[in-house]
N, C-alpha and C. Protein backbone atom coordinates (compact mmCIF):
# COMPACT_ATOMS: atom_id res chain seq x y z
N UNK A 1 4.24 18.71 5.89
CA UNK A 1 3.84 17.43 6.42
C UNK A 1 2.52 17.54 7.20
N UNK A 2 2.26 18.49 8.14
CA UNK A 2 1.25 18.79 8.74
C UNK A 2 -0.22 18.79 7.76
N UNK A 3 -0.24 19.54 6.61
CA UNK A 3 -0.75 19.98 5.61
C UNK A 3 -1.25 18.31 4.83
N UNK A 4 -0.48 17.37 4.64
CA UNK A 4 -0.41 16.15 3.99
C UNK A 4 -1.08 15.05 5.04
N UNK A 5 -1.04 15.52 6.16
CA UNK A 5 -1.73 14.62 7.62
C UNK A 5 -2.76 15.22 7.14
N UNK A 6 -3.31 16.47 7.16
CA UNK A 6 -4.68 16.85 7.40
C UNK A 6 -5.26 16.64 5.81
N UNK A 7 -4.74 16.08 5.23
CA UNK A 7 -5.29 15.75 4.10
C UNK A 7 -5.78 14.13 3.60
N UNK A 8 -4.60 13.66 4.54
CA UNK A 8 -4.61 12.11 4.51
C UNK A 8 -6.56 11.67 5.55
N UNK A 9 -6.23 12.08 6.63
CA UNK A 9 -7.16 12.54 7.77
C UNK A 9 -8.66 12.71 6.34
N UNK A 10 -8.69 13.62 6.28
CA UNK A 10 -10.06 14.09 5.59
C UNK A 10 -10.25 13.05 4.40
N UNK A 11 -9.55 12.61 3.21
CA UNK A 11 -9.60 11.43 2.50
C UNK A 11 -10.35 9.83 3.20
N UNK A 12 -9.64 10.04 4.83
CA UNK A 12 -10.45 9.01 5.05
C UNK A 12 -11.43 9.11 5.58
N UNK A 13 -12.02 10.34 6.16
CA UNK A 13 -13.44 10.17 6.58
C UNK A 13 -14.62 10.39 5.90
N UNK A 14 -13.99 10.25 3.91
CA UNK A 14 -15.09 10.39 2.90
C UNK A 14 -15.79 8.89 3.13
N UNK A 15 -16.75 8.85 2.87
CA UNK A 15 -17.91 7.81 2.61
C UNK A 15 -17.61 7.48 1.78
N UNK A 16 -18.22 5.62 1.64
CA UNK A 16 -17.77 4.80 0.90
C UNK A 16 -19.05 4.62 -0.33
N UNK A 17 -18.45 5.23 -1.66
CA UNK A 17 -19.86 5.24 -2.60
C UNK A 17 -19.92 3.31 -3.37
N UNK A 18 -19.35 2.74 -2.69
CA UNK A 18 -19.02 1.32 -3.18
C UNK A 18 -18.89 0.41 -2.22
N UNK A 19 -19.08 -1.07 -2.14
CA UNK A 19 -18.96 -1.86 -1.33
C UNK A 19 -17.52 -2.64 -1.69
N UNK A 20 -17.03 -2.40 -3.28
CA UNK A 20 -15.53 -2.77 -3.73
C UNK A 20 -14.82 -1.95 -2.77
N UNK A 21 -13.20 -3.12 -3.50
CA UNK A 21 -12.27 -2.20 -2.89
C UNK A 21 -11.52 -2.52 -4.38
N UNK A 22 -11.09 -1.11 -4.45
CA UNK A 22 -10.05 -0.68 -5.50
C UNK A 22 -10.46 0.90 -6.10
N UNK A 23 -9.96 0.96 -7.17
CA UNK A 23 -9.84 2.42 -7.74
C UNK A 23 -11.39 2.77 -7.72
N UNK A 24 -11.55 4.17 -8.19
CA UNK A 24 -12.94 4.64 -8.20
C UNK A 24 -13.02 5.90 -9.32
N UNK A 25 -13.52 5.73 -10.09
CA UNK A 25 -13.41 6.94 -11.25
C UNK A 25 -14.12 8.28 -10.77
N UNK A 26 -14.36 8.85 -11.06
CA UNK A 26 -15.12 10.21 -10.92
C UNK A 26 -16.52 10.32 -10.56
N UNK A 27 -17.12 9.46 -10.82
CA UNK A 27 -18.55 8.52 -11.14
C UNK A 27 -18.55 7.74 -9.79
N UNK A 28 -17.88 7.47 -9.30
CA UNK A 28 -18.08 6.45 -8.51
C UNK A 28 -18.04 5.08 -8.39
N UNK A 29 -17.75 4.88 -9.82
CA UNK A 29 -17.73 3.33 -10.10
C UNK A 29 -16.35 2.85 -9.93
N UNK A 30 -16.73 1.83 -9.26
CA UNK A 30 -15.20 1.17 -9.08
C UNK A 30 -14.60 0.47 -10.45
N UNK A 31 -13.05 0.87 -9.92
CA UNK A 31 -12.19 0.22 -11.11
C UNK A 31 -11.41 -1.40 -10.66
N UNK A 32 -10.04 -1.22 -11.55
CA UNK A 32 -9.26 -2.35 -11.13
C UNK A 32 -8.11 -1.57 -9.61
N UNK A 33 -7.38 -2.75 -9.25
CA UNK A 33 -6.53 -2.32 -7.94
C UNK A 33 -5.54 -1.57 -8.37
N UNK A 34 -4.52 -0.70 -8.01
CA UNK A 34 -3.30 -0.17 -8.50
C UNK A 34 -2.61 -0.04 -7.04
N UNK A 35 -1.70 -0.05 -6.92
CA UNK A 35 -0.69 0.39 -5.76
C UNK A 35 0.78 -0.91 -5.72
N UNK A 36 1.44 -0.28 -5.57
CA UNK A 36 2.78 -1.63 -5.85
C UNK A 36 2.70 -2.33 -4.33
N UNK A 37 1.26 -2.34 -3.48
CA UNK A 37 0.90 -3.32 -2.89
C UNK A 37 0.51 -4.64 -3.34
N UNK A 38 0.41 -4.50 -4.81
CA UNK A 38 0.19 -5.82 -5.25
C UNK A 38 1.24 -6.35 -5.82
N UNK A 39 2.46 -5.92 -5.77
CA UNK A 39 3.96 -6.11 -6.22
C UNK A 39 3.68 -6.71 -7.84
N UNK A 40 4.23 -7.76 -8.15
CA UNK A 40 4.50 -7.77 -10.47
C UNK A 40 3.28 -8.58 -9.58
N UNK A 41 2.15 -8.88 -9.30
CA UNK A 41 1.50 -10.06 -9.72
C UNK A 41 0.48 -9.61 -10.20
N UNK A 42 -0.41 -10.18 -11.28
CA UNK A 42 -1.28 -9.95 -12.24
C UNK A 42 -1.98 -8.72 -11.50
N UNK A 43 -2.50 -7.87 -11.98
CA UNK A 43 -3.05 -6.31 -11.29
C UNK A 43 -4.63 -6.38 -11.30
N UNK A 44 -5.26 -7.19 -10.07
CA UNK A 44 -6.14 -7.60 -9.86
C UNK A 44 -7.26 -6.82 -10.22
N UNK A 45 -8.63 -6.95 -10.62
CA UNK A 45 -10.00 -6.24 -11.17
C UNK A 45 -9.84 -5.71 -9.40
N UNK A 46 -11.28 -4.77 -9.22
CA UNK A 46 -12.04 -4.64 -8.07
C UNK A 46 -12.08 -5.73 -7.60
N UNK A 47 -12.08 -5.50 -5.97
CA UNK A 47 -12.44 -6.77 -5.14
C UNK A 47 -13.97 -6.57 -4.78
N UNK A 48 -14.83 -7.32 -4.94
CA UNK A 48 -16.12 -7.50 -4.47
C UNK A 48 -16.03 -7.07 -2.94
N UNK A 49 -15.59 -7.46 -1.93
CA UNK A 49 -15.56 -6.57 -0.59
C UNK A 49 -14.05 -6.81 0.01
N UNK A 50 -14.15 -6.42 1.35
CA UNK A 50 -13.11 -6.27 1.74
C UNK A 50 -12.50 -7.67 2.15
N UNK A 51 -13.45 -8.42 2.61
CA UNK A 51 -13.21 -10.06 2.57
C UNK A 51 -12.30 -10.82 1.62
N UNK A 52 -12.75 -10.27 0.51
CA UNK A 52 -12.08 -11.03 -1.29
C UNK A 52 -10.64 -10.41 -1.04
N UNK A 53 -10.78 -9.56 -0.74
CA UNK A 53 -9.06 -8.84 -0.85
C UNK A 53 -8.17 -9.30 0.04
N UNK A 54 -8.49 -9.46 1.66
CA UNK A 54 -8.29 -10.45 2.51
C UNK A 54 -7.85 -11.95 2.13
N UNK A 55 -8.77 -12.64 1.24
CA UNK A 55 -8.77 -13.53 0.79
C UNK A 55 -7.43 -13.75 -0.30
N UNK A 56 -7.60 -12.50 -0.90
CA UNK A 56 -6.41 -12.39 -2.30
C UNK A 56 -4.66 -12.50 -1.34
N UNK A 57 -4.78 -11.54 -0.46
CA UNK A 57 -3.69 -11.89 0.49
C UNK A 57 -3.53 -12.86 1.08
N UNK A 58 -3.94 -13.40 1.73
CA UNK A 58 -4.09 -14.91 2.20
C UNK A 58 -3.47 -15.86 1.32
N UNK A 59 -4.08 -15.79 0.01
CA UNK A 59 -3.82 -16.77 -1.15
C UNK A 59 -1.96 -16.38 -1.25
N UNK A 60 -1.56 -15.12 -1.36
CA UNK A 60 -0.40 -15.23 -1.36
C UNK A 60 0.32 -15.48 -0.75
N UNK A 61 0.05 -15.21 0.76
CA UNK A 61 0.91 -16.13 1.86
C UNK A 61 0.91 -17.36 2.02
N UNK A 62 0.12 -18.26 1.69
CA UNK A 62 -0.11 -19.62 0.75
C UNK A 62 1.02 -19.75 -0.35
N UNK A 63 1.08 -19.29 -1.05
CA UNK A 63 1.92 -19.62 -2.28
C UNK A 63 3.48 -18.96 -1.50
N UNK A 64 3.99 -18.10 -0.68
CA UNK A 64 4.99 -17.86 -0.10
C UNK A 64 5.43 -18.99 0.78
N UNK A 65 4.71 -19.60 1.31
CA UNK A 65 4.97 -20.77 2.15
C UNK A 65 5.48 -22.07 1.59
N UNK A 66 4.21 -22.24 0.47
CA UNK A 66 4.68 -22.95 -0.45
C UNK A 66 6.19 -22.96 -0.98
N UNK A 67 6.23 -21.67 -1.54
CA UNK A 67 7.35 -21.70 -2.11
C UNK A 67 8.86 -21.68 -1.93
N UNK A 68 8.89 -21.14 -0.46
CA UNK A 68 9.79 -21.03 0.84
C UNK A 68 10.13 -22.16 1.40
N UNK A 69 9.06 -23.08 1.35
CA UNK A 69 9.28 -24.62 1.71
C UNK A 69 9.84 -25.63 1.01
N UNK A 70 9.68 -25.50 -0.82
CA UNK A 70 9.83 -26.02 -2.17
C UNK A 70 11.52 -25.67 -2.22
N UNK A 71 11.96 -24.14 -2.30
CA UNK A 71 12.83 -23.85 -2.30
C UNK A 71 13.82 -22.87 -1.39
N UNK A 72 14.36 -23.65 -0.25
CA UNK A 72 15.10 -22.65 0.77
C UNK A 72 16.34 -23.00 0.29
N UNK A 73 16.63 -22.96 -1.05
CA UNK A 73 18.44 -22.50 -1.32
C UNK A 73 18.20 -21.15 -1.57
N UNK A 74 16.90 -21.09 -1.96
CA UNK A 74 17.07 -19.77 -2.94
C UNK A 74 16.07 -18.86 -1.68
N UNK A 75 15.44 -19.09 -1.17
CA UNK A 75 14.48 -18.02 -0.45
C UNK A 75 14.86 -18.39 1.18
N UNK A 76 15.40 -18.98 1.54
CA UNK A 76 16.14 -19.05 2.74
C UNK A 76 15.64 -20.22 3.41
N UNK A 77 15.34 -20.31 4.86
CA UNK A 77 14.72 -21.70 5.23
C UNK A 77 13.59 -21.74 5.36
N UNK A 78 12.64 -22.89 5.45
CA UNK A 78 11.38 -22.70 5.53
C UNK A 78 10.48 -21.79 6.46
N UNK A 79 9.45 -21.39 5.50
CA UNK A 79 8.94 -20.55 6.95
C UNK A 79 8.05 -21.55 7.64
N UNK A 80 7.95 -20.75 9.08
CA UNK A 80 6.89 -21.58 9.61
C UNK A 80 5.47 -20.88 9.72
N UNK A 81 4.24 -21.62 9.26
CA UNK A 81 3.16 -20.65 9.24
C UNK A 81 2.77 -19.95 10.23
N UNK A 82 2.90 -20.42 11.36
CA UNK A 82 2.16 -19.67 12.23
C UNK A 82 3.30 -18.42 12.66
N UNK A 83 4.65 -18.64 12.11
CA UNK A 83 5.36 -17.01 12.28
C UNK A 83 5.21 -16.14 10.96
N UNK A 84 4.51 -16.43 10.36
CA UNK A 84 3.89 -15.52 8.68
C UNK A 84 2.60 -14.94 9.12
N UNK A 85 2.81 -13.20 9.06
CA UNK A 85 2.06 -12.43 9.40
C UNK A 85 1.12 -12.66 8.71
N UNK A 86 -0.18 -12.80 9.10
CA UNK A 86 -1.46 -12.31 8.59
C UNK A 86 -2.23 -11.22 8.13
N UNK A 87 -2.92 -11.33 6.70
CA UNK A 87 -3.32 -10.01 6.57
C UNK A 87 -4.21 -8.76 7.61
N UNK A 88 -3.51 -7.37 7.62
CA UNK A 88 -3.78 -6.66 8.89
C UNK A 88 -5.54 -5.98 8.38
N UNK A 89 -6.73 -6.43 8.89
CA UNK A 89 -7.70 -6.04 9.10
C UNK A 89 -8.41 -5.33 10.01
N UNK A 90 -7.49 -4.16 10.48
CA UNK A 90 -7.82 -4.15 12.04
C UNK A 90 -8.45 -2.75 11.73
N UNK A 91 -8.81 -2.05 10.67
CA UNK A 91 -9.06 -1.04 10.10
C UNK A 91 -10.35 -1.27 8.87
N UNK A 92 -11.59 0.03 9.10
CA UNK A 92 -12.13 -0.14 8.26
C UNK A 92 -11.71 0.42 6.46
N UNK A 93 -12.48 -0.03 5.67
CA UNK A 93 -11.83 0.79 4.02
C UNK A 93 -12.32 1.73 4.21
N UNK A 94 -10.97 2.78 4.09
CA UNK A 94 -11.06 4.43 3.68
C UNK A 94 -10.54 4.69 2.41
N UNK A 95 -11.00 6.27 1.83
CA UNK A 95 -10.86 6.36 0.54
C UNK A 95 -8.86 6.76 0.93
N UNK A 96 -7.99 6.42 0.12
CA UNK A 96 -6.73 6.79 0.01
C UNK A 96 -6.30 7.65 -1.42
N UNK A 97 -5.04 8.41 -1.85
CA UNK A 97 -4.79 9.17 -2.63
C UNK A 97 -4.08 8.38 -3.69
N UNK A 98 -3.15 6.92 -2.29
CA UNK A 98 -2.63 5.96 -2.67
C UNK A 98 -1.05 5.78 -3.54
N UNK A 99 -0.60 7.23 -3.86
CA UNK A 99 0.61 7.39 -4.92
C UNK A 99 0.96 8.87 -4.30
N UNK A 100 0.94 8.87 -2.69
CA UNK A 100 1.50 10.44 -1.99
C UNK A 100 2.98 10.55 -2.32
N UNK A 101 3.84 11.17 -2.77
CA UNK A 101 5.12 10.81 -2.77
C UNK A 101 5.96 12.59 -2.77
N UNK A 102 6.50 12.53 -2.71
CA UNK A 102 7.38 13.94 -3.36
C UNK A 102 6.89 14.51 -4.77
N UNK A 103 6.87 13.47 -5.59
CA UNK A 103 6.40 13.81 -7.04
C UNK A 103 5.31 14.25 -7.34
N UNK A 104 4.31 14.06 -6.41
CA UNK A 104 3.10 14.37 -6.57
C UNK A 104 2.05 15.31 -5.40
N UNK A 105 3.54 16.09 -5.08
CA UNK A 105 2.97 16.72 -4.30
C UNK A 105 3.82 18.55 -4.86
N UNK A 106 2.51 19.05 -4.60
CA UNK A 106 3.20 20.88 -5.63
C UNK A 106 2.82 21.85 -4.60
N UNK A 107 3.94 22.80 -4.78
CA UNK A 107 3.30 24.01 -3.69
C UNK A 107 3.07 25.21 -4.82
N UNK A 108 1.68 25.57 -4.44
CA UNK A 108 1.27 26.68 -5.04
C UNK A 108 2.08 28.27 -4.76
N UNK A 109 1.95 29.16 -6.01
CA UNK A 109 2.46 30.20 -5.44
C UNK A 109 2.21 30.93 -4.31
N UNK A 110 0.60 30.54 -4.13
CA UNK A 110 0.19 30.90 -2.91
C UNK A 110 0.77 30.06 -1.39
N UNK A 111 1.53 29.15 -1.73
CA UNK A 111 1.48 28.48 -0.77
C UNK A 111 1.10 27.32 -0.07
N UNK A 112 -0.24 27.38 -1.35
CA UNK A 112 -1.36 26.09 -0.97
C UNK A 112 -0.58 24.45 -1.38
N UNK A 113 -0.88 23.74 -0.68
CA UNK A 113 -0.56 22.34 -0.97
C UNK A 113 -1.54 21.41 -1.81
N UNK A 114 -0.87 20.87 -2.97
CA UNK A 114 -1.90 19.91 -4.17
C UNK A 114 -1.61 18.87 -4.05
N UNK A 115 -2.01 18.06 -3.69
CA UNK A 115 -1.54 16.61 -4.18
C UNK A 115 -2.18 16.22 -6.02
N UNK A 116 -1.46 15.54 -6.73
CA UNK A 116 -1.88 15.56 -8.24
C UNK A 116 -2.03 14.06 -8.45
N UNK A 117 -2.22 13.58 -9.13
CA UNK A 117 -1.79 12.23 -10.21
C UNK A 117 -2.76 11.25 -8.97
N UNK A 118 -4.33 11.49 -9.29
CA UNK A 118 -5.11 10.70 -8.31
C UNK A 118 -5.41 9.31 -9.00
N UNK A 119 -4.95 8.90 -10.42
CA UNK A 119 -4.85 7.86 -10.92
C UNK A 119 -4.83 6.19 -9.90
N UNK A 120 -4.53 6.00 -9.00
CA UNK A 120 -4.61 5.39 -8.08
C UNK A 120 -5.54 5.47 -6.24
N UNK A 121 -6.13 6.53 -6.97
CA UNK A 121 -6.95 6.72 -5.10
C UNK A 121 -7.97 5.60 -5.51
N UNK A 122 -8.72 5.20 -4.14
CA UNK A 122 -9.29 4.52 -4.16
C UNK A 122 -9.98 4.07 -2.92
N UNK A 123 -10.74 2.37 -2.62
CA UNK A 123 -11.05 2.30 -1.67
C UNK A 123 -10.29 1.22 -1.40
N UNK A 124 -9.45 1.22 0.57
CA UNK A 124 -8.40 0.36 0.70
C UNK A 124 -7.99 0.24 2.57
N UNK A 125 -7.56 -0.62 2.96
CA UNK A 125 -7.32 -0.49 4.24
C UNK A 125 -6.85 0.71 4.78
N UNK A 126 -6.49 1.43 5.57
CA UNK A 126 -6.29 2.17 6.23
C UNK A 126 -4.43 2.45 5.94
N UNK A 127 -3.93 1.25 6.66
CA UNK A 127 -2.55 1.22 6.29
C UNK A 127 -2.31 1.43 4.48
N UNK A 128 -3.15 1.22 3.66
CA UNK A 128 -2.60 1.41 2.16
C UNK A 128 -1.53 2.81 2.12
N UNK A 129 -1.96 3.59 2.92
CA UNK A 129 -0.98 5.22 1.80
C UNK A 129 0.06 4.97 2.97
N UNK A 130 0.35 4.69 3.68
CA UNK A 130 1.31 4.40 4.57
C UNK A 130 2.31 3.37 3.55
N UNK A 131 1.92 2.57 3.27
CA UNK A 131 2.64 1.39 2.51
C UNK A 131 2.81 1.58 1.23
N UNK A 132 2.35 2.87 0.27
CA UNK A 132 2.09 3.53 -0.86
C UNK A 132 3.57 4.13 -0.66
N UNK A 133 3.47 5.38 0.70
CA UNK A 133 4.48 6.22 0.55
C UNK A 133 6.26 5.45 0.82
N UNK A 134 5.71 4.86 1.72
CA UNK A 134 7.31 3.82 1.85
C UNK A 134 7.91 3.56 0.61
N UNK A 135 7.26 3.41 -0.34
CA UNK A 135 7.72 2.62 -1.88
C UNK A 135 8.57 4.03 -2.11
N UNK A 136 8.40 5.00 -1.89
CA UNK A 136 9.62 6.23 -2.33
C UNK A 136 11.00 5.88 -1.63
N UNK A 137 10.18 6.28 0.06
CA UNK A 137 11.48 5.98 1.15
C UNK A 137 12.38 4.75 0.77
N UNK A 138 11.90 3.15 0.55
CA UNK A 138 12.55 2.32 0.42
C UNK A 138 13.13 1.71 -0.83
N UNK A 139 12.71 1.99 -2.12
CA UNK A 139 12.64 1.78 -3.52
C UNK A 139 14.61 1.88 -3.56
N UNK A 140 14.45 3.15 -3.31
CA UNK A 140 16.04 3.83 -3.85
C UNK A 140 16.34 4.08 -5.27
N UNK A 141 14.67 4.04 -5.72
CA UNK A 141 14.72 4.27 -7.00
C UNK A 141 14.06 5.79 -7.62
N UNK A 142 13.59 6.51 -6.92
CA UNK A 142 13.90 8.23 -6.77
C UNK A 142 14.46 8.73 -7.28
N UNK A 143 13.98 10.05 -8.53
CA UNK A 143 14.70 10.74 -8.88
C UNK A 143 14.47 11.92 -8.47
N UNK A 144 14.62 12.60 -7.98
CA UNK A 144 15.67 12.66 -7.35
C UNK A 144 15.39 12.51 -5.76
N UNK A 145 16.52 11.61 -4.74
CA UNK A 145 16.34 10.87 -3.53
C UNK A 145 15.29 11.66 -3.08
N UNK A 146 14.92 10.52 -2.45
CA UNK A 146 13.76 11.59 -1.37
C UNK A 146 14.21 12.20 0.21
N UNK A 147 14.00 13.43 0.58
CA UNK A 147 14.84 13.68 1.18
C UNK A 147 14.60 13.53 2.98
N UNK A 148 15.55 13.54 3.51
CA UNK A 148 15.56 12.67 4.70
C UNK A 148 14.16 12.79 5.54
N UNK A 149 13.95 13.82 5.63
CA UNK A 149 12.69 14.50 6.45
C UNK A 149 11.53 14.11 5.76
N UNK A 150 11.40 13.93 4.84
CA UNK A 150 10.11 13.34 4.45
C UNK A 150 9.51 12.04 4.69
N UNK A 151 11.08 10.97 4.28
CA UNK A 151 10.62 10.11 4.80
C UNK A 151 10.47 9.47 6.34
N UNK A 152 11.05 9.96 6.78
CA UNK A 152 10.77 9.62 8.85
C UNK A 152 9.61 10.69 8.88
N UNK A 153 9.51 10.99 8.27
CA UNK A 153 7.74 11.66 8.69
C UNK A 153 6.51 11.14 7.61
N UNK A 154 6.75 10.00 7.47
CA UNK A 154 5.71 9.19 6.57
C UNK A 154 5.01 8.20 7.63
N UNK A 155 5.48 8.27 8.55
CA UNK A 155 4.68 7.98 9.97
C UNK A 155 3.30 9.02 10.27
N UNK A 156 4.10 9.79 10.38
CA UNK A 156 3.46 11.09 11.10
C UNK A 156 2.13 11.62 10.20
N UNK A 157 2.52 11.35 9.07
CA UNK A 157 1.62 11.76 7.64
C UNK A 157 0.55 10.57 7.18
N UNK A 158 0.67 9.61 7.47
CA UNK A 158 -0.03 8.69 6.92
C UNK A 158 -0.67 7.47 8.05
N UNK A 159 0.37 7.69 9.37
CA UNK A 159 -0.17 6.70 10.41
C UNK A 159 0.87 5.58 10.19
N UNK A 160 1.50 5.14 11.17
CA UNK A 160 2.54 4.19 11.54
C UNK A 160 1.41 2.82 11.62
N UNK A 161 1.60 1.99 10.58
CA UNK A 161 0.92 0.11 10.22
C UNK A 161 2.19 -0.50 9.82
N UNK A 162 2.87 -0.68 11.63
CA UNK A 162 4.51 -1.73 11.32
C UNK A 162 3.54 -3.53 10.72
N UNK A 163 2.46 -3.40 11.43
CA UNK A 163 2.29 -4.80 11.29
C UNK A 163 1.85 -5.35 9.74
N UNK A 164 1.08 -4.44 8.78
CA UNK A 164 1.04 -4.20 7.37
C UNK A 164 2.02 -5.00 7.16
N UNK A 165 3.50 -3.94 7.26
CA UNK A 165 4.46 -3.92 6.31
C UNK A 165 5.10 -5.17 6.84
N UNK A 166 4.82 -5.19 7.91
CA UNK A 166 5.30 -6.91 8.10
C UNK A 166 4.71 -8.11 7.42
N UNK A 167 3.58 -7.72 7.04
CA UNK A 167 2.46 -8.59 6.48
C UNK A 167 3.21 -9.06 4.98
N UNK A 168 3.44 -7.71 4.36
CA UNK A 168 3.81 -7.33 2.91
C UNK A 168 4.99 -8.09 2.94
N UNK A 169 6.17 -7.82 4.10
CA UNK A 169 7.36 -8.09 3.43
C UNK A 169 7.70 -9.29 3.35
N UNK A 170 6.81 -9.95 4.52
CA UNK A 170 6.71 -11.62 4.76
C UNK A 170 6.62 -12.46 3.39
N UNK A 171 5.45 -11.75 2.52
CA UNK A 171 5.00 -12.49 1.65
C UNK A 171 5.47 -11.85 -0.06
N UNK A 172 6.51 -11.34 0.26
CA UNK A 172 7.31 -10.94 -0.84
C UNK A 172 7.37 -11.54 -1.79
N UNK A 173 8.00 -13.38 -1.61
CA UNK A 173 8.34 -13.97 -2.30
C UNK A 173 6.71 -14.04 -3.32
N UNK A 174 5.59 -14.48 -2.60
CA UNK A 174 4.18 -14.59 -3.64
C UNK A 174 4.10 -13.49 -4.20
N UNK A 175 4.62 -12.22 -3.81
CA UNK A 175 3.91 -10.73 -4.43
C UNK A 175 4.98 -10.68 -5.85
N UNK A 176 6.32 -11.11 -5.15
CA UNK A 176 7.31 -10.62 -6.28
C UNK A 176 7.76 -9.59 -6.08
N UNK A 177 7.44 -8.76 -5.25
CA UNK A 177 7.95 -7.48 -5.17
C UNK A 177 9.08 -6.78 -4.38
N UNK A 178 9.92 -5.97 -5.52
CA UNK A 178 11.41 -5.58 -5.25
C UNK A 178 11.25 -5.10 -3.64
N UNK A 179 10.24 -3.84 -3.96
CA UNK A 179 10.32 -2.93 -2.96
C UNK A 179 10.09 -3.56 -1.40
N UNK A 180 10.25 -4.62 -0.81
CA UNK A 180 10.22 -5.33 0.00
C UNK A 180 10.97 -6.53 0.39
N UNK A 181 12.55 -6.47 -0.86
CA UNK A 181 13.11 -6.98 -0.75
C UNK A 181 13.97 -6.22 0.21
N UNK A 182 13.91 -4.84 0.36
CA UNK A 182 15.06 -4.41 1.68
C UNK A 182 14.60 -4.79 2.80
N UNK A 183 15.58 -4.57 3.85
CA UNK A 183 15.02 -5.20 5.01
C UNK A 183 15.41 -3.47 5.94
């Protein structure tokens, strides 16, 4: 875990070769978004800056409100806006690995620690690999479970953003997404 902090740590104090936010190929050129931060909803291109992405969240807590208001048999009672977290900007975009999990993490014979499967790093708030790694801890969909110590130290490894995941779980209903259906 120590080893996975000081890795998380150095990822973010790479420089930003892009003014997007989302994936980044080898090249430098930005791609489309990946992380089940965007739960089933269409898997957005690059965001032009960090504003647009802001914006993209926003739009969904909009349509959660909406829809929370349309239908509280099924999504409970209405929310009220001003208790629907806002997207957390309180952090500049750092590069993330974005998919840290058990699975993708190998110990060398030597000892050394790899993280693999960078298919998803990118450029992203701060809280992103924090809210990346939870999707193991909370999913319950793990093969095999993830084990206790890893996840209460996904704090420690990635930086504790309660207000993020408050952000995320608020607006579930617009994202669609399972992994934020636990409470």
């Amino acid at each position: 875990m120590w080893t996975i902090r000081g890795y998380v740590k150095q990822l973010r104090a790479l420089r930003r070769p892009t003014s997007n936010v989302g994936t980044i190929d080898g090249t430098g050129k930005p791609g489309p978004c990946a992380g089940m931060q965007f739960g089933w909803c269409s898997r957005p291109g690059s965001f032009a800056s960090y504003g647009a992405l802001e914006a993209w969240f926003e739009h969904l807590r909009a349509i959660t409100i909406d829809l929370s208001t349309g239908l509280p048999k099924i999504y409970g009672p209405p929310r009220d806006d001003r208790l629907l977290p806002h997207f957390d900007r309180s952090g500049p975009l750092v590069f993330t690995h974005g998919d840290i999990g058990t699975k993708n993490v190998r110990i060398g014979k030597d000892g050394k620690v790899w993280l693999i499967d960078w298919g998803m790093s990118g450029m992203y708030p701060p809280w992103w690999e924090y809210i990346g790694m939870l999707k193991y801890k909370e999913s319950g969909r793990t093969t095999p479970p993830v084990p206790w110590l890893w996840a209460r130290g996904i704090p420690f490894m990635a930086g504790w953003y309660p207000a993020a995941k408050k952000h995320l779980k608020s607006i579930r209903i617009g994202l669609k997404n399972p992994y934020f259906l636990i409470e």
